[in-house]
Protein backbone atom coordinates (compact mmCIF):
# COMPACT_ATOMS: atom_id res chain seq x y z
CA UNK A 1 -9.86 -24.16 -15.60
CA UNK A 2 -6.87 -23.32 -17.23
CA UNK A 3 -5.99 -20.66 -19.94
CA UNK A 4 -5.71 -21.94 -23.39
CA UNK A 5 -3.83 -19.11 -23.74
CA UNK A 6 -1.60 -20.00 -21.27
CA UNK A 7 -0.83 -23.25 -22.31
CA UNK A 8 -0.42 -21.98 -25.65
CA UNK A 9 2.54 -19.62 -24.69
CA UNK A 10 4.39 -21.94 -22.59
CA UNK A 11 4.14 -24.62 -24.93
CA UNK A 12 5.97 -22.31 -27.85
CA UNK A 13 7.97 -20.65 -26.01
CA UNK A 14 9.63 -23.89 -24.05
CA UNK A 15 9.88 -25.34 -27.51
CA UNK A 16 12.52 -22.47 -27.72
CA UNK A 17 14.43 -22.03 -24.50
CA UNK A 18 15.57 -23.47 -21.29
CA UNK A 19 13.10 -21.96 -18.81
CA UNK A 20 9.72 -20.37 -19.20
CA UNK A 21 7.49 -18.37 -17.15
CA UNK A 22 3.80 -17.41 -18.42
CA UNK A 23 1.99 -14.82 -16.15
CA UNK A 24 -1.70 -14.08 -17.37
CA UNK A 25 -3.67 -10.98 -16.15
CA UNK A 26 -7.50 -9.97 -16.44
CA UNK A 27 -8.87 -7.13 -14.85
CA UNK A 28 -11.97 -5.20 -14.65
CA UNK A 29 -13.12 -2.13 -13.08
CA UNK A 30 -16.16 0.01 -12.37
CA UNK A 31 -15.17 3.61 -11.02
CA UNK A 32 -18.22 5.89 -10.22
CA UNK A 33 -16.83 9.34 -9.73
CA UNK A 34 -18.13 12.13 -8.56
CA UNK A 35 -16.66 15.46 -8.53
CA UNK A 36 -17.63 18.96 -7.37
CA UNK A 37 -21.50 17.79 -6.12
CA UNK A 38 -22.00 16.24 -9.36
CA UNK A 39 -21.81 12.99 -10.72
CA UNK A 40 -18.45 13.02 -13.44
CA UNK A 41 -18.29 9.27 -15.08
CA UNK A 42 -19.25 5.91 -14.52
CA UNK A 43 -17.82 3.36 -17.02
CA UNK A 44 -16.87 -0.27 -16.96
CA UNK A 45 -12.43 -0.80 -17.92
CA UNK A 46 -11.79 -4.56 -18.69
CA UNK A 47 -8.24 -5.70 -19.96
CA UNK A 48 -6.26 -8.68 -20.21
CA UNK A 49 -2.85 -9.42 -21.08
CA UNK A 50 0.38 -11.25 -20.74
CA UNK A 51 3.64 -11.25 -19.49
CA UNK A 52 6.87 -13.54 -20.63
CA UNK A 53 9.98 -14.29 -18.73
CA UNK A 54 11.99 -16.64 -20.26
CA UNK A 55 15.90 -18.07 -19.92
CA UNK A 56 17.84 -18.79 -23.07
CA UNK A 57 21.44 -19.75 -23.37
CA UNK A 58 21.39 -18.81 -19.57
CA UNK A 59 19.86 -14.90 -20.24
CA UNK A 60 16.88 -13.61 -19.05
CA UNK A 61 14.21 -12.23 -21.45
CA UNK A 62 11.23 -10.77 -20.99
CA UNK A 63 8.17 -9.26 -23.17
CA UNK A 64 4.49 -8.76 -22.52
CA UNK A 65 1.50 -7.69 -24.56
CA UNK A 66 -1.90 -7.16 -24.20
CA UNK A 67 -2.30 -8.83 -27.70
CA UNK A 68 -2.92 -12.15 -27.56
CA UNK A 69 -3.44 -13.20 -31.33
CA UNK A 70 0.23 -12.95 -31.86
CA UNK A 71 1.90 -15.03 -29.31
CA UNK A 72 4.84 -15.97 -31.55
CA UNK A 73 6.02 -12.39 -31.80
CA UNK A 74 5.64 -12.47 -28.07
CA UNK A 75 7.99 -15.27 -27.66
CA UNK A 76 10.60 -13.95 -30.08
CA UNK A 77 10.42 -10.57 -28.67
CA UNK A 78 11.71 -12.25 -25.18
CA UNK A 79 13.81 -14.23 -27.05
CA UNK A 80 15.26 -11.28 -28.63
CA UNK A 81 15.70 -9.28 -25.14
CA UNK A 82 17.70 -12.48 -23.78
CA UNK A 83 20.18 -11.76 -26.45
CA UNK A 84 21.38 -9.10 -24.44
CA UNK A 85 19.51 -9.75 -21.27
CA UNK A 86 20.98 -9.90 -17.55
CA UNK A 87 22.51 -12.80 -16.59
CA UNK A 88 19.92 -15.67 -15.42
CA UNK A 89 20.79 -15.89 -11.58
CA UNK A 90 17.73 -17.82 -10.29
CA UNK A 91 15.38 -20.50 -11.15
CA UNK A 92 11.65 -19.69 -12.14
CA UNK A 93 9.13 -21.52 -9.64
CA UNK A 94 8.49 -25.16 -9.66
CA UNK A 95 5.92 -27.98 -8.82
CA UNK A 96 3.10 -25.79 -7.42
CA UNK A 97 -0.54 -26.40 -8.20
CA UNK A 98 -3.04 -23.93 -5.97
CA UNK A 99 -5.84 -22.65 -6.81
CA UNK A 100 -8.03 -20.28 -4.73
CA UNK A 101 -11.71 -18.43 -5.28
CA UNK A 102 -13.21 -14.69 -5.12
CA UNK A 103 -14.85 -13.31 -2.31
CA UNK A 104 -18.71 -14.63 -2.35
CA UNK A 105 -19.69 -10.89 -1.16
CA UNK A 106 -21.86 -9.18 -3.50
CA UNK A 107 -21.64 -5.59 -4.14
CA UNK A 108 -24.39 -3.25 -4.24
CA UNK A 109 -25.92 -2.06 -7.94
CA UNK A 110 -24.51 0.47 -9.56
CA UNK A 111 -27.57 2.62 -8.99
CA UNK A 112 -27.61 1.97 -5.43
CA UNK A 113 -24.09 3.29 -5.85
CA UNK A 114 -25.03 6.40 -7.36
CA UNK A 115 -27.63 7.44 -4.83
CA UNK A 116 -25.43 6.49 -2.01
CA UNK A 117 -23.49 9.07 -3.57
CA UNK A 118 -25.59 11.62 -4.10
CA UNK A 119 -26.73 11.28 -0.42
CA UNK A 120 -23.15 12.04 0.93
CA UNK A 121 -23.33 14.93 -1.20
CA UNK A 122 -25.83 16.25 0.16
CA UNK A 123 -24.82 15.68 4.16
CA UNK A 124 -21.70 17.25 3.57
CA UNK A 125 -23.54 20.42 1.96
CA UNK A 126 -25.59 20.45 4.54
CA UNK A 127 -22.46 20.97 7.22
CA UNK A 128 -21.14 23.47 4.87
CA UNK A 129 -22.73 24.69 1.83
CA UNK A 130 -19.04 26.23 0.47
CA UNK A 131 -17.66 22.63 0.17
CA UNK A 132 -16.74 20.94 -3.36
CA UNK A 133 -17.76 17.27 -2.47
CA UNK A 134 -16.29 14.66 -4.30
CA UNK A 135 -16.95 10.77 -3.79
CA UNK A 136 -15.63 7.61 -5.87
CA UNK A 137 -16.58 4.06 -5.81
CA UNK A 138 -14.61 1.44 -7.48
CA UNK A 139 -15.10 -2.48 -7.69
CA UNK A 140 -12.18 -4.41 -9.28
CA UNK A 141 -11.89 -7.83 -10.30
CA UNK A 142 -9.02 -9.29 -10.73
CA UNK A 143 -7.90 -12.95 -12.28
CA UNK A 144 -3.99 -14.20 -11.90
CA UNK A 145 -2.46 -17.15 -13.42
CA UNK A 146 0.73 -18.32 -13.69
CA UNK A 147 2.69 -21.55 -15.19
CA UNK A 148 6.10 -22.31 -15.77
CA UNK A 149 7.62 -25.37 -17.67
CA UNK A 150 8.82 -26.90 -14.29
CA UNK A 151 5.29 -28.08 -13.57
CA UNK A 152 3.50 -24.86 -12.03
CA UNK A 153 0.26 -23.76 -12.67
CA UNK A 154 -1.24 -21.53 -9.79
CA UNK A 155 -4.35 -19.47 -10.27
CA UNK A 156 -6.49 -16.69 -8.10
CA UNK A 157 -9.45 -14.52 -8.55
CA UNK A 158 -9.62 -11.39 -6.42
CA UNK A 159 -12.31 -8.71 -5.51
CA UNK A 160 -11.80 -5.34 -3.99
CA UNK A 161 -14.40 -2.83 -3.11
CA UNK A 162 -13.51 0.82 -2.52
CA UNK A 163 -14.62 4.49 -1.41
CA UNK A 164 -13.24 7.59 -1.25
CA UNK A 165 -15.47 10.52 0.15
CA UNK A 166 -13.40 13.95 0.07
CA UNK A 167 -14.17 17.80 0.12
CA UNK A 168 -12.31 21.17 -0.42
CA UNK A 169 -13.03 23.87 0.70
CA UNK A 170 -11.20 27.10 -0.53
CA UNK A 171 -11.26 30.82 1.42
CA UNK A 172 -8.71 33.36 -0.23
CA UNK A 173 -5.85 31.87 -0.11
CA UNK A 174 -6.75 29.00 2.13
CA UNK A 175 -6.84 25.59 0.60
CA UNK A 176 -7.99 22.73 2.77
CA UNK A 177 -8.61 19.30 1.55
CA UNK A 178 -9.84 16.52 3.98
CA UNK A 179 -10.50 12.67 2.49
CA UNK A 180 -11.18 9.49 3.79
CA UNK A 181 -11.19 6.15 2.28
CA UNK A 182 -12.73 2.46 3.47
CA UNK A 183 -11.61 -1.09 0.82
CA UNK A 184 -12.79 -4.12 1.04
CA UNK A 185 -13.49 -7.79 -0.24
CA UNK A 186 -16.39 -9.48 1.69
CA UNK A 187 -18.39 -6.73 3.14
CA UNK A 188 -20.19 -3.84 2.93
CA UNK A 189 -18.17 -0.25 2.78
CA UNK A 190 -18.60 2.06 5.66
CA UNK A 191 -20.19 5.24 4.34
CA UNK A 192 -21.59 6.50 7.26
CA UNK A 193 -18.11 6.42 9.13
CA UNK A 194 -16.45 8.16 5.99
CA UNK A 195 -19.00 10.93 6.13
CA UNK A 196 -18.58 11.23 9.96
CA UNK A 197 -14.72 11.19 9.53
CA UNK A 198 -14.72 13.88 7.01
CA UNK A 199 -17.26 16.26 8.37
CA UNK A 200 -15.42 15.86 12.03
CA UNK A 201 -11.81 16.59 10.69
CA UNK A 202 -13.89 20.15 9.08
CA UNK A 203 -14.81 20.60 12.74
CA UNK A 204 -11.89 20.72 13.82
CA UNK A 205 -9.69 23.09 11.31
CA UNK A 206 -12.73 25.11 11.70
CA UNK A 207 -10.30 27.31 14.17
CA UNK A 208 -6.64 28.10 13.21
CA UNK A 209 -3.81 27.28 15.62
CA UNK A 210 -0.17 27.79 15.56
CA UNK A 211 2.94 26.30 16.88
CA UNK A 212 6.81 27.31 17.24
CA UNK A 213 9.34 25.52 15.76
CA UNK A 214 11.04 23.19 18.02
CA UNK A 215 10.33 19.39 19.62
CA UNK A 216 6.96 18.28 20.32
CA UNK A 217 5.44 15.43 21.07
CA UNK A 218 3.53 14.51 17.63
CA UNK A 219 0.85 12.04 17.47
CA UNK A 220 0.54 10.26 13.74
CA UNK A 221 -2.93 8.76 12.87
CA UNK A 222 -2.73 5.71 11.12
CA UNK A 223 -3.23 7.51 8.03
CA UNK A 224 0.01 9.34 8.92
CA UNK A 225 1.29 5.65 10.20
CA UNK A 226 1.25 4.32 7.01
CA UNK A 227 2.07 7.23 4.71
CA UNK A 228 5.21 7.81 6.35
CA UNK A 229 6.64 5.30 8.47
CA UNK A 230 5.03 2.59 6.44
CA UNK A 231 6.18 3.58 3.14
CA UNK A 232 10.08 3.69 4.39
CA UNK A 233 9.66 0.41 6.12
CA UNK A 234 8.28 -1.13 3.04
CA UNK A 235 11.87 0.93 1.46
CA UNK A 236 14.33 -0.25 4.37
CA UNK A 237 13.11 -3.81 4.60
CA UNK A 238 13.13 -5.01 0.95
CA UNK A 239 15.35 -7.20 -0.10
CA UNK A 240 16.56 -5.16 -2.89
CA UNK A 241 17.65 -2.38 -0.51
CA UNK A 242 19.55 -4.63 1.55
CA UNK A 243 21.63 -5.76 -1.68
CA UNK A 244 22.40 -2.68 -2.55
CA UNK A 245 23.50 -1.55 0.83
CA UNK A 246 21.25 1.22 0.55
CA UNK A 247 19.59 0.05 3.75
CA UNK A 248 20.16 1.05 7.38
CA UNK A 249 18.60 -2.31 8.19
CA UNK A 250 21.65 -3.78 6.20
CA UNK A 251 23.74 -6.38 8.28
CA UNK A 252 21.34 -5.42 11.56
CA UNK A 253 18.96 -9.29 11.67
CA UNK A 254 18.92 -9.94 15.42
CA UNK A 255 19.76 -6.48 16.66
CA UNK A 256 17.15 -4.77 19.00
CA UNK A 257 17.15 -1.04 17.01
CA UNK A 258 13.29 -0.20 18.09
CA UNK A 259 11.10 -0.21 21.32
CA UNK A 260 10.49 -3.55 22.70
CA UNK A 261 6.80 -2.62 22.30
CA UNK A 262 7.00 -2.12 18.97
CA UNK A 263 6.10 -5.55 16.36
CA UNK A 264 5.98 -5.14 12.17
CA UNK A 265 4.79 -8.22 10.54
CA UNK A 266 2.85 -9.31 7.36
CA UNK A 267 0.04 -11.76 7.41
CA UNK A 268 -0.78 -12.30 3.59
CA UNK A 269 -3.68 -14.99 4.96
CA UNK A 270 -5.93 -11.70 5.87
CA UNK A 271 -7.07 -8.53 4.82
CA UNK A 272 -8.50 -6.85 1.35
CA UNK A 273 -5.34 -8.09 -0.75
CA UNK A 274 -5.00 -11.44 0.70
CA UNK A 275 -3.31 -14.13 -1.82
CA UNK A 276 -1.83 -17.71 -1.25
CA UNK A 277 0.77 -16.88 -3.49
CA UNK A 278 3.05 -14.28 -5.24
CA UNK A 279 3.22 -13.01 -8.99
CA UNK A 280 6.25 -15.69 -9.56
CA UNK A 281 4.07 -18.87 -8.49
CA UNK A 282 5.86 -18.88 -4.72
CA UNK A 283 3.44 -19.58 -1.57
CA UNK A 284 2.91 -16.11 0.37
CA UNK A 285 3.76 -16.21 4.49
CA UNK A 286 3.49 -14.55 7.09
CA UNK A 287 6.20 -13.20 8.51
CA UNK A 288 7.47 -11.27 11.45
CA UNK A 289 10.04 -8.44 10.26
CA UNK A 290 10.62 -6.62 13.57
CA UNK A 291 9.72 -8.32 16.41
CA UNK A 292 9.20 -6.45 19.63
CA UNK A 293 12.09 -4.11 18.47
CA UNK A 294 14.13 -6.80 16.94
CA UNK A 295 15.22 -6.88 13.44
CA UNK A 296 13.92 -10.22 12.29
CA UNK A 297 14.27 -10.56 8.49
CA UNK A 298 13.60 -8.81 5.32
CA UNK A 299 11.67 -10.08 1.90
CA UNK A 300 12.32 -11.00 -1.13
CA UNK A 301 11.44 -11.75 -5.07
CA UNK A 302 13.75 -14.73 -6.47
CA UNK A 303 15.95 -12.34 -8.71
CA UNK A 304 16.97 -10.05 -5.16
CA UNK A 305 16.77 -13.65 -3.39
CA UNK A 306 19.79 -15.05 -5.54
CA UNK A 307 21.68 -12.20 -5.26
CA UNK A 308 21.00 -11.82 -1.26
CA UNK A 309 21.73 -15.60 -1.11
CA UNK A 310 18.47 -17.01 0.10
CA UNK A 311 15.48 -18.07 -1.09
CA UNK A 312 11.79 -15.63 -2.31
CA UNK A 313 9.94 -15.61 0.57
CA UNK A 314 6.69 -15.48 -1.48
CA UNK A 315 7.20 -11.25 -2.64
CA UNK A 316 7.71 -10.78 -6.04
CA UNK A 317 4.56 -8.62 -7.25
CA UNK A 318 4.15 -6.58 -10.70
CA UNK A 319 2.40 -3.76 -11.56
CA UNK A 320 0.36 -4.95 -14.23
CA UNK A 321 2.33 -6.94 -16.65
CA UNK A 322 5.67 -5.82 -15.84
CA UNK A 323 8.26 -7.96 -14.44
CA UNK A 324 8.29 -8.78 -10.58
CA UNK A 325 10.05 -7.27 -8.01
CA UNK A 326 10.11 -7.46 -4.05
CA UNK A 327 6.35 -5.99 -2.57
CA UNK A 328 4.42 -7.05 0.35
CA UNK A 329 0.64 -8.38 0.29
CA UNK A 330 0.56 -6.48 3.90
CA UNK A 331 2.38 -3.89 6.08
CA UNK A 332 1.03 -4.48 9.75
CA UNK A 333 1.74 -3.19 13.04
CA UNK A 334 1.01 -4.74 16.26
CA UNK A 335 -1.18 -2.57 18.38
CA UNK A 336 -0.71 -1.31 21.85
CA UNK A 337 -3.28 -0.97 24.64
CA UNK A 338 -3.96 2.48 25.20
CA UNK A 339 -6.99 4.86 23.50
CA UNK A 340 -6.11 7.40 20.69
CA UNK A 341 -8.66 9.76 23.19
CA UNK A 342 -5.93 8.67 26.03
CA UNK A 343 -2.99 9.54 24.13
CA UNK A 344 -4.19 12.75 22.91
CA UNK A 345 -5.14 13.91 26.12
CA UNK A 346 -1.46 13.18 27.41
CA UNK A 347 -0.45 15.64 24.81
CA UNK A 348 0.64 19.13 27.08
CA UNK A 349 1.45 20.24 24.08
CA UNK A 350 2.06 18.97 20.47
CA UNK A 351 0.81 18.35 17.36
CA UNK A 352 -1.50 15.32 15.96
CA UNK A 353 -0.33 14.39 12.16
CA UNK A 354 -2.62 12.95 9.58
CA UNK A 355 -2.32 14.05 6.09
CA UNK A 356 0.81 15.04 4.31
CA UNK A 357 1.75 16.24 1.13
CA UNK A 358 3.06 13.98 -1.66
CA UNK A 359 5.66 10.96 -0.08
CA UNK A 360 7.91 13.57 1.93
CA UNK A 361 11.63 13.83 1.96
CA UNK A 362 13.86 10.89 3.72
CA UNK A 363 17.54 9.85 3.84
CA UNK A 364 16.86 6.31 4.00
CA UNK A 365 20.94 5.50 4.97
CA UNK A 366 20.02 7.32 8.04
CA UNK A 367 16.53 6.37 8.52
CA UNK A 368 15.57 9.93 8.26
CA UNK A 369 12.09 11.53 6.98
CA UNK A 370 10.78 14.92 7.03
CA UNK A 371 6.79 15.56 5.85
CA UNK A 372 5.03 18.66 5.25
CA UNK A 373 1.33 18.64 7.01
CA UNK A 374 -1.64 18.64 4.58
CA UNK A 375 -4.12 18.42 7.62
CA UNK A 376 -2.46 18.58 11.54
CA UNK A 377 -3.34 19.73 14.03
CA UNK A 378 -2.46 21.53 17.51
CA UNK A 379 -3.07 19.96 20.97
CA UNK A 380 -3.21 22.17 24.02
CA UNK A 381 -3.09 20.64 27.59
CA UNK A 382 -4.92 17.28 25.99
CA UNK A 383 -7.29 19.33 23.82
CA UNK A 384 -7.62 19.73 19.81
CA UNK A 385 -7.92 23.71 19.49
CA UNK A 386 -7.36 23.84 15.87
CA UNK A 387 -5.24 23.30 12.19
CA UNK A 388 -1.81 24.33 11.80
CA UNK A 389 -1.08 25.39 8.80
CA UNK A 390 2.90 25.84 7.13
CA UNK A 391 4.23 23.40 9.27
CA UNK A 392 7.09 20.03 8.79
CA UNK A 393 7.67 17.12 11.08
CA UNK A 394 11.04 15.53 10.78
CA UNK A 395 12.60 12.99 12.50
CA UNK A 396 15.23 9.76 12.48
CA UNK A 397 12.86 6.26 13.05
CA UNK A 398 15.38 5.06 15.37
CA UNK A 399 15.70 7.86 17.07
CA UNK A 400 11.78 8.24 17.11
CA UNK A 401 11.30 4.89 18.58
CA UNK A 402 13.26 5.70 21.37
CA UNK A 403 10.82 8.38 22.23
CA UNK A 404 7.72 5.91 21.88
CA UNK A 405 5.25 6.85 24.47
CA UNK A 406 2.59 4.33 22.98
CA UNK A 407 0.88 2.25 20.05
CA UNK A 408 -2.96 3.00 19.78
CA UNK A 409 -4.94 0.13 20.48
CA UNK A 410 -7.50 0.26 17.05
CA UNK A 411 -5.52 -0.86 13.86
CA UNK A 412 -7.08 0.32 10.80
CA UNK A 413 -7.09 -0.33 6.83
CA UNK A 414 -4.67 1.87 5.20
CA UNK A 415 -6.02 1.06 1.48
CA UNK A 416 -5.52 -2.53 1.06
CA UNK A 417 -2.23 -3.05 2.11
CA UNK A 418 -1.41 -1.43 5.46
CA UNK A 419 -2.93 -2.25 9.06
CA UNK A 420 -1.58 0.19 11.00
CA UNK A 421 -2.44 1.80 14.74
CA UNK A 422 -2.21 5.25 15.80
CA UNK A 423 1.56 6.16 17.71
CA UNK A 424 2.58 8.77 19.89
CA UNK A 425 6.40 10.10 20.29
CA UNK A 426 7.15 11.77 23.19
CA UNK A 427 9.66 14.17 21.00
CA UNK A 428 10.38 15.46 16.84
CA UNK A 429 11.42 17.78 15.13
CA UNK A 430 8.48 20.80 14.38
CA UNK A 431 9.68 23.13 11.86
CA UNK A 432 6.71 26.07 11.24
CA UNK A 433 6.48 29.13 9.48
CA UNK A 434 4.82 31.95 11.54
């Protein structure tokens, strides 16, 4: 059913400029926190608001508000931002009607929640006593709709279920911090695999290991998958990069640059945040954006699109009511066929990567990145013998993939948004401090 709210806007604002684009967001969330074995908050956040592109005297403007009794001072607050707004080089979306529904899955109670909880607590306590346990729960609904004056209304309702179970554990001067996370839409959340997750990765930085600086082979978890390589993909294949020049992927659509093994796509029809359609009103695709080493295409919002000369290809997301730019519903890698037990026991001797500190260091222009390890550890003649501590991995992608040795064969949820395996390179750069 549509907004009246919506209608409302577009119908002043249009009565007022050229071109008009109403986005409409309502949100609501229910985090259940706990923190340090005890339970910290649980509280419901709704909110709703708005957001206003329009084009007057060819000039974009834009305002938003989470205010909706005074829509006029919306529209002449865009109005007022077109007045010395960018140039209007695209068109906002036109003749699209979808539609599409929530997940049917129904989320445990609250209370069930909180014992569920409490239970984890208690089974990590009961591994070790000296760790501060934290868990989290959070179920978000989310409602998008968006109309322009060029007949487009489009409208979804989304649902995402999360946890988070984590634990420090401090000795002296030793600070180590293990988490793992499971989201969601239309099923239940693993618990029991976060809790075996966690309280494994504790048994193995139960011993200390160290390592020489120097090349390794260096197997990334998916975790690591998607921290790293993931988040400069997402950098290096956006449309806006590729504009700019600032790029390596620049001018390189239909040149092999990886291993032939090696496939990145994005299937927006699957998956936690899966959406028919983008935060402009465009249809969402899937796409293939390196396949089997080939640079394929990049993707795009309309405003990069004009300026790159083709058309959105269904990415132009916000973060909350602010304007759209180029973002992808999915970040997947095709899988390969070999065990992460296999792979690991290849390893003569290396180092397995799976939680970094903060986003890491990279030279993009050169397809360069260089993390420091929050949680590794050492291999030894294809066993785990224990955390490394003090230590970076650095290394060119290119150069990386030509060193591929394998692709896991189990893809897993990253958050909501990556779908990653586990990969093994046969050689990178191991910087530690003895």
């Amino acid at each position: 059913m549509k907004n009246p709210i919506l209608d409302q806007l577009l119908q002043l604002a249009t009565q007022k400029a050229d071109a008009v684009e109403v986005y409409y967001l309502s949100s609501q969330n229910t985090p259940i926190e706990f923190e340090n074995n005890r339970l910290k908050s649980l509280q419901t956040k709704a909110k709703q608001g708005v957001a206003l592109r329009l084009i007057h005297q060819g000039r974009l403007g834009f305002a938003s508000s989470t205010d909706l009794t005074r829509l006029e001072d919306l529209v002449e607050a865009a109005l007022q931002t077109a007045e010395i707004g960018a140039i209007a080089e695209f068109e906002f979306a036109s003749n699209l009607h979808l539609h599409s529904d929530t997940s049917s899955y129904t989320p445990p109670t609250t209370q069930e929640l909180v014992e569920t909880g409490k239970n984890l607590i208690e089974q990590v306590i009961n591994y070790n006593p000296e760790i501060l346990v934290s868990v989290g729960f959070n179920l978000s609904r989310e409602q998008v709709q968006i109309a322009t004056n060029q007949d487009v209304y489009a409208e979804r309702s989304s649902q995402l279920f999360s946890a988070y179970l984590s634990g420090n554990l401090v000795k002296g001067e030793d600070f180590l911090a293990i988490g793992c996370y499971d989201v969601a839409s239309d099923r239940s959340l693993e618990t029991e695999r976060l809790l075996e997750e966690v309280i494994q990765k504790y048994r193995l930085a139960e011993q200390q290991a160290t390592i020489q600086s120097g090349s390794f082979p260096v197997f990334f978890t998916p975790q690591a998958v998607a921290r790293i390589l993931g988040g400069l993909f997402r950098t290096i294949l956006s449309g806006q990069t590729i504009v700019q020049k600032s790029s390596p992927l620049a001018d390189k659509v239909g040149e092999t640059l990886f291993d032939s093994r090696f496939s990145l796509y994005e299937d927006p029809n699957f998956g936690p945040s899966a959406c028919s359609f983008d935060d402009e009103g465009t249809p969402t695709t899937a796409k293939k954006y390196i396949d089997h080493g080939t640079v394929n295409q990049f993707y795009w919002d309309r405003q990069w699109g004009s300026r790159g000369q083709i058309s959105s290809t269904g990415n132009g997301f916000r973060g909350g009511l602010s304007r759209p730019s180029p973002s992808l519903v999915n970040l997947c890698i095709q899988p390969g066929k070999t065990s992460t037990e296999d792979l690991i026991s290849s390893i003569d001797e290396g180092l397995i990567v799976d939680q970094v500190l903060g986003a890491g260091q990279s030279n993009q222009l050169a397809g360069e990145f260089s993390v420091n390890l929050d949680l590794g550890y050492k291999v030894e003649q294809g066993k785990i013998v224990g955390r490394v501590k003090n230590t970076m991995v650095a290394g060119n992608i290119f150069e990386a993939f030509k060193q591929l040795v394998d692709l896991g064969n189990q893809p897993q949820w990253v958050g909501s948004s990556s779908y990653v395996p586990s990969l093994l390179f046969q050689q990178l750069g191991v910087v530690a401090k003895q």
